[in-house]
C-alpha atoms as a PDB file:
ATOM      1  CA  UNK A   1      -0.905  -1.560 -22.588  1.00  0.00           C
ATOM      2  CA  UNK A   2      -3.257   1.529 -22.776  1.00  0.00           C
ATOM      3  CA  UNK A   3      -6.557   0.538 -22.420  1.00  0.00           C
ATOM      4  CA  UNK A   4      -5.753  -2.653 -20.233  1.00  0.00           C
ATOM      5  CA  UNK A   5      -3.880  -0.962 -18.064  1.00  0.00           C
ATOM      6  CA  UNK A   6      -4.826   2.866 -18.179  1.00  0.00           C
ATOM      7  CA  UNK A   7      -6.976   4.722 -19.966  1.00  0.00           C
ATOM      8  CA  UNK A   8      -5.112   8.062 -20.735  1.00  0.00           C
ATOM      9  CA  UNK A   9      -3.323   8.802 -23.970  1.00  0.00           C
ATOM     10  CA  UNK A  10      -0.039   8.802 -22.123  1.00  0.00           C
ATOM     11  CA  UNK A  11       1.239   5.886 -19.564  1.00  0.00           C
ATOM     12  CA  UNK A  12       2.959   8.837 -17.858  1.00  0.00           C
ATOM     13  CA  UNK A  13      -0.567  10.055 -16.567  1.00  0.00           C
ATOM     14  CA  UNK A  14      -1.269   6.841 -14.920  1.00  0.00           C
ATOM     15  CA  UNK A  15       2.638   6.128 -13.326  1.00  0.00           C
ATOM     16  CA  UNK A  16       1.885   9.581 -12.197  1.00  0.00           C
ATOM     17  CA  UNK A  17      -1.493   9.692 -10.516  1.00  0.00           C
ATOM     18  CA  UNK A  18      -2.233   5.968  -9.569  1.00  0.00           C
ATOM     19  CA  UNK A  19       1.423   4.905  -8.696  1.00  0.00           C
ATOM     20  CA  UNK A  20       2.924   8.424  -7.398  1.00  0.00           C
ATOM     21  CA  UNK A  21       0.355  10.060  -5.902  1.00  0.00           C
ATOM     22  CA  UNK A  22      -1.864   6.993  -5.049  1.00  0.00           C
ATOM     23  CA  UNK A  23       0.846   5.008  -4.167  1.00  0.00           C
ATOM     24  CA  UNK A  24       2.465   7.618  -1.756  1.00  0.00           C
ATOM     25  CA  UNK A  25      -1.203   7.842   0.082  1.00  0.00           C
ATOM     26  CA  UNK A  26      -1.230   4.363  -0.099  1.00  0.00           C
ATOM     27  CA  UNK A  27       1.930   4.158   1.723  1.00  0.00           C
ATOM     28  CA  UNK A  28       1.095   6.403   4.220  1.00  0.00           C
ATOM     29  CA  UNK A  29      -2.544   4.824   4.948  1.00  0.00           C
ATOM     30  CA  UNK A  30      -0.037   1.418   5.339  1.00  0.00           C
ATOM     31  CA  UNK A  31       2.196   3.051   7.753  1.00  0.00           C
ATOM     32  CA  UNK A  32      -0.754   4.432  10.156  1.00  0.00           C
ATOM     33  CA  UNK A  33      -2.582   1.659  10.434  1.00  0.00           C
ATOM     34  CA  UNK A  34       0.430  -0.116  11.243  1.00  0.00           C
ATOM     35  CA  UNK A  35       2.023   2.360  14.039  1.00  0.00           C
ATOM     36  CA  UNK A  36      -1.599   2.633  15.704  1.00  0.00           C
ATOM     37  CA  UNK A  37      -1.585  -1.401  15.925  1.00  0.00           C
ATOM     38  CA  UNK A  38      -4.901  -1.630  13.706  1.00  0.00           C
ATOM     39  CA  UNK A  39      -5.460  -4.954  11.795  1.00  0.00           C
ATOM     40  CA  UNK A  40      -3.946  -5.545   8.310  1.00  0.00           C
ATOM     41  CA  UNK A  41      -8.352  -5.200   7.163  1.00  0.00           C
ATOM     42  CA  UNK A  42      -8.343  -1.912   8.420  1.00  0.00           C
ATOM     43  CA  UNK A  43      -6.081  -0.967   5.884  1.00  0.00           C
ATOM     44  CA  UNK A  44      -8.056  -2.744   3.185  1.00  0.00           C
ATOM     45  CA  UNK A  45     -10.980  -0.539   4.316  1.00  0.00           C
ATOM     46  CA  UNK A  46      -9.051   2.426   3.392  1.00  0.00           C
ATOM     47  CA  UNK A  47      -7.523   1.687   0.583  1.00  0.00           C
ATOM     48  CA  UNK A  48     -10.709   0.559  -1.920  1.00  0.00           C
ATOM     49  CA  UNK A  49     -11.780   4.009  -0.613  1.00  0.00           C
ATOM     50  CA  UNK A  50      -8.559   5.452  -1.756  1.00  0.00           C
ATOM     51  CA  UNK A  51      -8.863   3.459  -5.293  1.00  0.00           C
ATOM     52  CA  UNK A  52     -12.157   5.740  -5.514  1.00  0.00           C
ATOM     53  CA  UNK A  53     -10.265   8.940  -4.726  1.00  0.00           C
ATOM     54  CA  UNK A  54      -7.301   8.216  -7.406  1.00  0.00           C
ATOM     55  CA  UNK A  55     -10.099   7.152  -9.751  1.00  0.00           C
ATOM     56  CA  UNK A  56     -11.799  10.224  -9.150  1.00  0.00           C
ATOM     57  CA  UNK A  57      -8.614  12.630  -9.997  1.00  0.00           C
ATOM     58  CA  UNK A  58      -8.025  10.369 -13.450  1.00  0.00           C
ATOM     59  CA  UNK A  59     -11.781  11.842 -14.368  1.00  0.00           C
ATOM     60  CA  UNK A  60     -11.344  14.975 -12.818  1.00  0.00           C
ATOM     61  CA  UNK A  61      -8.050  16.323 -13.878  1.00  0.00           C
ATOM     62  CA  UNK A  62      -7.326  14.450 -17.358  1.00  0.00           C
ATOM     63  CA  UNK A  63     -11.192  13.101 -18.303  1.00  0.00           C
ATOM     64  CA  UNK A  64     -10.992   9.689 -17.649  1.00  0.00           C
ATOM     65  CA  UNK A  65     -13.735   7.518 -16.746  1.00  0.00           C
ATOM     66  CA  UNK A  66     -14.938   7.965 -13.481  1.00  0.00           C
ATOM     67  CA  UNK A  67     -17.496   4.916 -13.082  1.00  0.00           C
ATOM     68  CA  UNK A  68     -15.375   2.443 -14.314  1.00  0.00           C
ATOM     69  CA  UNK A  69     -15.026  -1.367 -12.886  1.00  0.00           C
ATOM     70  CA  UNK A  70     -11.962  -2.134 -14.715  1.00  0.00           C
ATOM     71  CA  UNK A  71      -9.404   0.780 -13.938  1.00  0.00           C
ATOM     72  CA  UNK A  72     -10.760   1.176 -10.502  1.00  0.00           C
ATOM     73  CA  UNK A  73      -9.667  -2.402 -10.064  1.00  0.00           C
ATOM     74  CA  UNK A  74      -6.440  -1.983 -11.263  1.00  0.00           C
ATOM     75  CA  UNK A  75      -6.367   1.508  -9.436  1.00  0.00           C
ATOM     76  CA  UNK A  76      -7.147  -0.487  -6.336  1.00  0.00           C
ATOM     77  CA  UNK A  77      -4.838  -3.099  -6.939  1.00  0.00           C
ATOM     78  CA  UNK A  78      -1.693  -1.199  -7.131  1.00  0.00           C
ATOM     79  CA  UNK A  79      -2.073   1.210  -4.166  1.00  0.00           C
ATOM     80  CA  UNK A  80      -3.300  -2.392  -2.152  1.00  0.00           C
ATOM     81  CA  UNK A  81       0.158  -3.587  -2.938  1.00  0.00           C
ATOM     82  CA  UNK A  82       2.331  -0.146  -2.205  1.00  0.00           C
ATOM     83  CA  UNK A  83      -0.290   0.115   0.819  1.00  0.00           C
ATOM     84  CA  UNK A  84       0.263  -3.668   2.136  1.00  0.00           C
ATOM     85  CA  UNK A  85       3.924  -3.096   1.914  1.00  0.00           C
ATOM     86  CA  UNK A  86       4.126   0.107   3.561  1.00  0.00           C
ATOM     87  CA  UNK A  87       2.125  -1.838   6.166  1.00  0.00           C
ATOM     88  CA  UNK A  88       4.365  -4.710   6.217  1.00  0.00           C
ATOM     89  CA  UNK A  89       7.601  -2.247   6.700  1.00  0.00           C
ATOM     90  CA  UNK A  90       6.227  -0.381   9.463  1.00  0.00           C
ATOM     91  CA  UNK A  91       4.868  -3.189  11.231  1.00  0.00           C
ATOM     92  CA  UNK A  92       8.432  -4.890  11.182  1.00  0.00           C
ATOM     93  CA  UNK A  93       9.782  -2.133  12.050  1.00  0.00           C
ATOM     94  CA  UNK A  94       7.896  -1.792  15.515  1.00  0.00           C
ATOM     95  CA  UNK A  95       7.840  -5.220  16.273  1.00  0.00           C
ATOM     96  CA  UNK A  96      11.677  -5.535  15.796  1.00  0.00           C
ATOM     97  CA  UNK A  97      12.114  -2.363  17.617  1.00  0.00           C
ATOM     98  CA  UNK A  98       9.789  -2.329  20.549  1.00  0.00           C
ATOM     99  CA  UNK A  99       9.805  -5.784  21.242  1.00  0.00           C
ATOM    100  CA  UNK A 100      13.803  -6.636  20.217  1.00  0.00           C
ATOM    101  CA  UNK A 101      14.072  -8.784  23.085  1.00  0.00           C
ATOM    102  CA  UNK A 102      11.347 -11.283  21.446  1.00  0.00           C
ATOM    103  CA  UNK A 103      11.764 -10.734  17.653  1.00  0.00           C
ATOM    104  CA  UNK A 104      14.669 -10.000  14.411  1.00  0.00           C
ATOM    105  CA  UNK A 105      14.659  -8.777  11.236  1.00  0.00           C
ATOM    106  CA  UNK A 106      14.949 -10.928   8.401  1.00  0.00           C
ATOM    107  CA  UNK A 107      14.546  -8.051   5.723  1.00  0.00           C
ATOM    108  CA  UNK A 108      12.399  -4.817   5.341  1.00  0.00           C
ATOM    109  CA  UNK A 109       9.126  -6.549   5.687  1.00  0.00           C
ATOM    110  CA  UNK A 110       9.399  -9.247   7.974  1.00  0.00           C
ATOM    111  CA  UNK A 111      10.664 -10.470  11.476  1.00  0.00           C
ATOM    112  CA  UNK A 112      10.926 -13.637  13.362  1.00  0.00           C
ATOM    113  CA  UNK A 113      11.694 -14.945  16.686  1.00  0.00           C
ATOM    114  CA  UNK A 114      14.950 -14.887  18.333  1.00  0.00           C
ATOM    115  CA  UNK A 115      16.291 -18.075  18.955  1.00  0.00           C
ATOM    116  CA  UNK A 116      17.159 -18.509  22.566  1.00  0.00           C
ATOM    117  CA  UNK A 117      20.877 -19.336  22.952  1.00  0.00           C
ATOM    118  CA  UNK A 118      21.610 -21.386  26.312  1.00  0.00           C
ATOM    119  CA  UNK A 119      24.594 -22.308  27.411  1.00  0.00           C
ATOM    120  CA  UNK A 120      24.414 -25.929  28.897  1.00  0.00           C
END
């Protein structure tokens, strides 16, 4: 896997900084854009920029390749999927919680409508 997935000598370097530290950012970017009602592209936005950052601390702190297409992509893509689901878990959290009346759960990242129970 190294050098189609990461670039370092050790795939320990890369679970660290791109899915740890990235992916905790990540999270968080998720989970603010979600409790300040901003659209799911907002988040997007933030996150390539983030894919720079992480990219950045690869070359910075353990000489990786800082202008690179290929691991900024898959940089990107991982914190876009812990960022999307920390999106995803906030959102149906609020919209299950402020609006209970209207919506349900149906798992940690996703709601639906109540059904309306009449009696007649």
């Amino acid at each position: 896997m190294q050098g189609v997935l990461y670039e370092e000598p050790s795939v320990w370097l890369f679970l660290f900084v791109t899915v740890v530290m990235g992916g905790w950012a990540a999270w968080m970017t998720g989970r603010a854009i979600a409790i300040t009602w901003r659209a799911y592209w907002n988040l997007i936005l933030y996150l390539l920029i983030l894919g720079a950052a992480v990219r950045f601390i690869h070359f910075a702190l353990f000489g990786g390749t800082l202008l690179s297409i290929h691991y900024y992509v898959i940089d990107t893509i991982v914190i876009l999927i812990i960022g999307t689901l920390g999106f995803r878990y906030y959102r149906a959290r609020q919209m299950t919680s402020q609006y209970r009346w209207l919506y349900e759960r149906t798992g940690p990242f996703g709601w639906k409508e109540k059904s309306s129970h009449t009696n007649g």
